[in-house]
N, C-alpha and C. Protein backbone atom coordinates (compact mmCIF):
# COMPACT_ATOMS: atom_id res chain seq x y z
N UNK A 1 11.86 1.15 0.13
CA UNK A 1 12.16 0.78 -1.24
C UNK A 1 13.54 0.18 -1.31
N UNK A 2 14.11 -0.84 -2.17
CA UNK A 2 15.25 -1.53 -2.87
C UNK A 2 16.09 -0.51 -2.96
N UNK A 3 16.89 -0.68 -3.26
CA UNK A 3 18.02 -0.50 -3.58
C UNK A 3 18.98 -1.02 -4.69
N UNK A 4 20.42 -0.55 -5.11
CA UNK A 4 21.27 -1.73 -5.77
C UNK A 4 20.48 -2.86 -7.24
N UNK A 5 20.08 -2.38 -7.92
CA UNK A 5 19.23 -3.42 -8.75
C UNK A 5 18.22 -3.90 -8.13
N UNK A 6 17.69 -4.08 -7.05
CA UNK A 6 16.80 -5.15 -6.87
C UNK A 6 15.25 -4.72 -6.71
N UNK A 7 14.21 -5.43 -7.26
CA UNK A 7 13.59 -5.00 -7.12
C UNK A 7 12.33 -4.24 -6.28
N UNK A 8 12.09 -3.04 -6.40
CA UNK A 8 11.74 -1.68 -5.61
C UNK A 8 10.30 -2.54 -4.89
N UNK A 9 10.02 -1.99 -3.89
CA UNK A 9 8.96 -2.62 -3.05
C UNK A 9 7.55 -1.56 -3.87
N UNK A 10 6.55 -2.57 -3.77
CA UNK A 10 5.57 -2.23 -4.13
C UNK A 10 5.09 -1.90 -3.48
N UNK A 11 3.29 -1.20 -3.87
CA UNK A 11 2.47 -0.11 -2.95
C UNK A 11 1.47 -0.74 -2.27
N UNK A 12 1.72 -2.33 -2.82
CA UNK A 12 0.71 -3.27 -1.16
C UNK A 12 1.27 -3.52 -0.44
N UNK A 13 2.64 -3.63 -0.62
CA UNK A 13 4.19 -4.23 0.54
C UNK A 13 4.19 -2.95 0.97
N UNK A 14 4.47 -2.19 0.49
CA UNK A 14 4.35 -0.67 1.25
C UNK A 14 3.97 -0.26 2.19
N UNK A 15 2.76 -0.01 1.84
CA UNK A 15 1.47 -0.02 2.95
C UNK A 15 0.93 -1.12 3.59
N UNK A 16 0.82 -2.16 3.56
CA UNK A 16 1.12 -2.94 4.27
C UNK A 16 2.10 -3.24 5.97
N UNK A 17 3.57 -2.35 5.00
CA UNK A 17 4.81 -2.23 5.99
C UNK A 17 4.59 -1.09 7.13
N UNK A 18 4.40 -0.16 5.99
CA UNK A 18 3.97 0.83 7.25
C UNK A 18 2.82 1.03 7.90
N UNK A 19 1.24 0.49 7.54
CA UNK A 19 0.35 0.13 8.70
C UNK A 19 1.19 -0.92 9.58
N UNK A 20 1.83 -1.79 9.24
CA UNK A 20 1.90 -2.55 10.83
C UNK A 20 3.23 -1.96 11.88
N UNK A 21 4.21 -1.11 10.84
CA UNK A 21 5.33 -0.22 11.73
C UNK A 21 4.22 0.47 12.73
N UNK A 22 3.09 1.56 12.44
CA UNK A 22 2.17 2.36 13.05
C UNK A 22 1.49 1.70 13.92
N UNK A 23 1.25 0.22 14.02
CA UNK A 23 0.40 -1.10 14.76
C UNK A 23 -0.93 0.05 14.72
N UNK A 24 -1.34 0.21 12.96
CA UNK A 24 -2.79 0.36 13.09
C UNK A 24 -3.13 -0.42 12.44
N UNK A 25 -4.52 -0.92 12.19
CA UNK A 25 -5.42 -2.18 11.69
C UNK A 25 -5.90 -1.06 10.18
N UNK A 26 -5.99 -2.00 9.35
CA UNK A 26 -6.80 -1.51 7.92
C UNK A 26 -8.47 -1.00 8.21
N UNK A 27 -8.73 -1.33 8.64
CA UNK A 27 -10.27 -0.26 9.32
C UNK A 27 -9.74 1.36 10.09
N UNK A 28 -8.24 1.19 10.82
CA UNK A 28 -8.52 2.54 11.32
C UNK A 28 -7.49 3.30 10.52
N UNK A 29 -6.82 2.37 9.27
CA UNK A 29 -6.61 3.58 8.01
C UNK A 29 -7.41 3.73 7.64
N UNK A 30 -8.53 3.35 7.05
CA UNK A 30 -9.37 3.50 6.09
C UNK A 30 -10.34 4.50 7.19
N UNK A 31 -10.17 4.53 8.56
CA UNK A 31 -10.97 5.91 9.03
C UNK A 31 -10.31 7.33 8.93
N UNK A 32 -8.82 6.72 9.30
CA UNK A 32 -8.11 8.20 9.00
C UNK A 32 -8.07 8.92 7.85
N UNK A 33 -8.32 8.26 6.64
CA UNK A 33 -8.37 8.50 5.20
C UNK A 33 -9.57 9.39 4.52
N UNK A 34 -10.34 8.52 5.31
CA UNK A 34 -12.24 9.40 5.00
C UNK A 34 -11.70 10.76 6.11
N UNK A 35 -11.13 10.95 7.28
CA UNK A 35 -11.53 11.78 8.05
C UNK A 35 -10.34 12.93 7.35
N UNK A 36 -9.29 12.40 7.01
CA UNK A 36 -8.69 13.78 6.44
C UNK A 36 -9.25 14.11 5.19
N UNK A 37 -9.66 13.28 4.11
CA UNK A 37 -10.13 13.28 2.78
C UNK A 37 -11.31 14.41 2.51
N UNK A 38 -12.44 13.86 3.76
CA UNK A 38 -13.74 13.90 4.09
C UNK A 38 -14.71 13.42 2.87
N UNK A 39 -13.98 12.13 2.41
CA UNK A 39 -14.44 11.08 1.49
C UNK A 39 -15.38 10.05 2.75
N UNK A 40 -16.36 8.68 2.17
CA UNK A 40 -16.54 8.23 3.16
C UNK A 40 -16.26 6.52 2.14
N UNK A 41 -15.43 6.73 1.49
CA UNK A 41 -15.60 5.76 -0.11
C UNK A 41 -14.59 4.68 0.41
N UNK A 42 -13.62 5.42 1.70
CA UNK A 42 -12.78 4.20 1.44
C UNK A 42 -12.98 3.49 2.82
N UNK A 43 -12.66 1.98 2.82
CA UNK A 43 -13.31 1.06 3.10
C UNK A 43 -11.74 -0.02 3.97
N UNK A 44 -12.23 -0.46 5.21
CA UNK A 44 -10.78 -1.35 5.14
C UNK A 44 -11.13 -2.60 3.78
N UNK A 45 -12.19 -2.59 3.28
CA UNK A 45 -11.94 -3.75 2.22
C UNK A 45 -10.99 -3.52 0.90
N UNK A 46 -11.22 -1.81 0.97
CA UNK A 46 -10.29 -1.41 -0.28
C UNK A 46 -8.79 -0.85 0.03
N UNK A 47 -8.74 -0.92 1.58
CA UNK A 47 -7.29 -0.62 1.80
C UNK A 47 -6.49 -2.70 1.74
N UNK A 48 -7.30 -3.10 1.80
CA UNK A 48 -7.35 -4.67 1.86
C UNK A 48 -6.86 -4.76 0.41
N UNK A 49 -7.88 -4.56 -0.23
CA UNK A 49 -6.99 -4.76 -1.87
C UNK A 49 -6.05 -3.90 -2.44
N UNK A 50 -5.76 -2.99 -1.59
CA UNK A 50 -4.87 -2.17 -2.47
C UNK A 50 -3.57 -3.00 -1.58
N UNK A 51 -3.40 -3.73 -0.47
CA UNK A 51 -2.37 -4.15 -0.21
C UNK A 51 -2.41 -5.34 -0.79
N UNK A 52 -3.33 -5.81 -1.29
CA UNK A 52 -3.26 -7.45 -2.05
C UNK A 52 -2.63 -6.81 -3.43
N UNK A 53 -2.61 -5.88 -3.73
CA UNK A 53 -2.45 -5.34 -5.20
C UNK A 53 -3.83 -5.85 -6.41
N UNK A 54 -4.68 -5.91 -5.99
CA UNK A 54 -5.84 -6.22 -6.95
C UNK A 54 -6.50 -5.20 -7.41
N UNK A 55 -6.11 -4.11 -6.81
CA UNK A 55 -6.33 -2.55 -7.05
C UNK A 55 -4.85 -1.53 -6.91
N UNK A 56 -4.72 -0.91 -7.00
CA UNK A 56 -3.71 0.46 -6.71
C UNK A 56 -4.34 1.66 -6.74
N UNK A 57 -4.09 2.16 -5.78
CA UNK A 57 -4.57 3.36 -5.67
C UNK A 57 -4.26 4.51 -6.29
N UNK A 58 -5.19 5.58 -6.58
CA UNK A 58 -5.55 6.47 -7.56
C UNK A 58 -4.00 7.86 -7.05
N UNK A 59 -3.89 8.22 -7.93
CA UNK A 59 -3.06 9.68 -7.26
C UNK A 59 -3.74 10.18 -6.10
N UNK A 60 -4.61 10.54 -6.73
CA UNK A 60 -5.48 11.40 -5.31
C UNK A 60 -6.06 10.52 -4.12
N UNK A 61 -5.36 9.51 -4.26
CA UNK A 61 -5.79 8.41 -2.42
C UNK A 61 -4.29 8.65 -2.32
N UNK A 62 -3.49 8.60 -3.36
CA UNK A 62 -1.93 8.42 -3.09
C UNK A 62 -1.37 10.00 -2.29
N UNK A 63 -2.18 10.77 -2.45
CA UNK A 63 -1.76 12.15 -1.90
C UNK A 63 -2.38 12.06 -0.40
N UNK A 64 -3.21 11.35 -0.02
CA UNK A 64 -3.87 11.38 1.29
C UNK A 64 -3.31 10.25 2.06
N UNK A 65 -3.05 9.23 1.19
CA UNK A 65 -1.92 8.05 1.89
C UNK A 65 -0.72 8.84 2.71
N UNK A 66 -0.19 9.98 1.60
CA UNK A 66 1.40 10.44 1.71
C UNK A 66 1.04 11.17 2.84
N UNK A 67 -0.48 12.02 3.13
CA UNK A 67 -0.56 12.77 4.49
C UNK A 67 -0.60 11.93 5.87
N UNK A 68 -1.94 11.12 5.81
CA UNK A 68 -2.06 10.01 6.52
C UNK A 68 -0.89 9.48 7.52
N UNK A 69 -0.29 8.62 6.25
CA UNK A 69 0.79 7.77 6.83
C UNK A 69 2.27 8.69 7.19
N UNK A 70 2.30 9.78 6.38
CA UNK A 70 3.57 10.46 7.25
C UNK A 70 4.61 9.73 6.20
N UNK A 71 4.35 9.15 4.55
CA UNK A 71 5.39 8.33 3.99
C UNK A 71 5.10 9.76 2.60
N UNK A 72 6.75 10.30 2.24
CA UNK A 72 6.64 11.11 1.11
C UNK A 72 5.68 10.38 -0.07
N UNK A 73 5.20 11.58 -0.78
CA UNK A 73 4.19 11.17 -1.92
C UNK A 73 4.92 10.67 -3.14
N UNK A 74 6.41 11.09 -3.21
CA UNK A 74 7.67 10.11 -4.39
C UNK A 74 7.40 8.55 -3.79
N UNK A 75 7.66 8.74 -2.98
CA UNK A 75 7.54 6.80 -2.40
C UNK A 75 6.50 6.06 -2.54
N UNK A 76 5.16 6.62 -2.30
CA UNK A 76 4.11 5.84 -2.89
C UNK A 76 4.19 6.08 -4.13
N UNK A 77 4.39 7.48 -4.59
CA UNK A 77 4.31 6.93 -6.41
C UNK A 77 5.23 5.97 -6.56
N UNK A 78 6.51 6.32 -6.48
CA UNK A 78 7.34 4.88 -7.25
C UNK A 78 6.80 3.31 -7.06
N UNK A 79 6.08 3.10 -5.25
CA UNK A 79 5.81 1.97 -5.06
C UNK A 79 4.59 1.55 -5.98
N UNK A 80 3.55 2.65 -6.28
CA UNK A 80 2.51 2.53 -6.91
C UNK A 80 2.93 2.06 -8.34
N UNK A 81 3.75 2.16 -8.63
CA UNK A 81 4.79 2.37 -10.05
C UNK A 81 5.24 1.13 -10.06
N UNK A 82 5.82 0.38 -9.23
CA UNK A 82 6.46 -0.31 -8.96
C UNK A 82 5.46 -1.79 -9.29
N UNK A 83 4.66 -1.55 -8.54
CA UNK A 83 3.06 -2.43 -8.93
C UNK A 83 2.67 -2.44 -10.05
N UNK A 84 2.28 -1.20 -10.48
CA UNK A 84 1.43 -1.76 -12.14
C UNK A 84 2.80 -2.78 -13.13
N UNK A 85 4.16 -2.33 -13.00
CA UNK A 85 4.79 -2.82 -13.19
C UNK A 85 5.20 -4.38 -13.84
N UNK A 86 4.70 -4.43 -12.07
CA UNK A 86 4.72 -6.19 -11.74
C UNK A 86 3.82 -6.55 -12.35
N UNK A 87 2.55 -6.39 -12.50
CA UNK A 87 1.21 -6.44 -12.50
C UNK A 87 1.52 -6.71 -14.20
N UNK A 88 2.08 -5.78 -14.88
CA UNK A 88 2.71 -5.85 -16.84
C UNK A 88 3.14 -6.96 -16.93
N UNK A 89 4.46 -7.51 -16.02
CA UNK A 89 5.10 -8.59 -16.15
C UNK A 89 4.69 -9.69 -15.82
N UNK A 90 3.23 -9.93 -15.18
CA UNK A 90 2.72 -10.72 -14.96
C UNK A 90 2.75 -11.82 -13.93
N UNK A 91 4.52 -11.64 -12.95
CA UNK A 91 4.93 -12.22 -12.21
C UNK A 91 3.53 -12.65 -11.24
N UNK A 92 3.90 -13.73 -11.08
CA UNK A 92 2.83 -14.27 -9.99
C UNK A 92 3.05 -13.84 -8.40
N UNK A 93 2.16 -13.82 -7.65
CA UNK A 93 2.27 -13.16 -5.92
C UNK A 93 3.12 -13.58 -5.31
N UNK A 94 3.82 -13.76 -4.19
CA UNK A 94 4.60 -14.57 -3.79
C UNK A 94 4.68 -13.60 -2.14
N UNK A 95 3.76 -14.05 -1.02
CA UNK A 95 3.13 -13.95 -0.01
C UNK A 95 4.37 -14.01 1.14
N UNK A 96 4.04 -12.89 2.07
CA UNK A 96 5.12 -13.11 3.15
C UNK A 96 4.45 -13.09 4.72
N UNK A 97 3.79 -13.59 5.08
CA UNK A 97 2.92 -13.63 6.60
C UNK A 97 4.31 -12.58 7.95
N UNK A 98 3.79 -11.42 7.93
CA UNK A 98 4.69 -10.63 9.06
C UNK A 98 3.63 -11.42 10.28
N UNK A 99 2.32 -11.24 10.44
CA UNK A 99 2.33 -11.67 11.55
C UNK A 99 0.38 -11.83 11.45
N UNK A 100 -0.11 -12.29 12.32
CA UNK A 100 -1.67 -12.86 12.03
C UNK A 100 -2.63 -11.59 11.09
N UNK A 101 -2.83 -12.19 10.24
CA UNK A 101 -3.69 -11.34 9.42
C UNK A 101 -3.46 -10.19 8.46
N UNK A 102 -1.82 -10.00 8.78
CA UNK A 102 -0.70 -9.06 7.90
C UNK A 102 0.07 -10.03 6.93
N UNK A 103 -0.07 -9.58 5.64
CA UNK A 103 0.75 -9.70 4.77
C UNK A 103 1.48 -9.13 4.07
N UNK A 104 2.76 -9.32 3.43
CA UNK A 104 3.07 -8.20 2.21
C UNK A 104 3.87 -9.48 1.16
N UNK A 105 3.52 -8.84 0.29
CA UNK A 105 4.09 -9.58 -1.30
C UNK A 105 5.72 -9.31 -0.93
N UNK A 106 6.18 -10.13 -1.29
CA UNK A 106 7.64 -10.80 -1.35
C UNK A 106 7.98 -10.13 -2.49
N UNK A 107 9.08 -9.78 -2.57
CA UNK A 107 9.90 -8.96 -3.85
C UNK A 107 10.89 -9.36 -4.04
């Protein structure tokens, strides 16, 4: 997350950042997620949109994210926070290619 005024990283830049710190692929979050959850609902298509931000994820994915990924559950909330946010203000996307097939929204 930002710092100093600027604005706080969101919960698709987020996750986004830290699947590719972990160098895991959005299919083997979305397995670790069902396997701690013992949900079978989530999908790499919906870990896909929750990093596009076309979705945000619910508290209760946000509590299994915070186990999952090993990132406190304040940090996805604020980032989750941080999103609907943007999402109010209407700001348009503004795309950052880390590396083939990874993205995170520019802040």
């Amino acid at each position: 997350m930002s710092d100093g005024g600027q604005i706080p990283e969101t919960i698709g830049a987020l996750l986004a950042r830290v699947r590719g710190d972990e160098g895991i692929s959005q299919l083997r979050l979305a397995e670790r997620l069902c396997a701690a959850s013992g949900q079978t609902t989530v999908t790499r298509h919906e870990i896909s949109r929750w990093e596009r931000e076309e979705r945000i994820p619910t508290g209760y994915w946000l509590g299994w994210l915070a186990a999952v990924l090993d990132v406190p559950l304040a940090e996805l909330e604020r980032a989750a926070g941080a999103a609907r946010r943007a999402r109010h203000r209407g700001r348009p996307a503004q795309w950052i290619r880390l590396s083939a097939g990874v993205y995170v929204r520019a802040s």
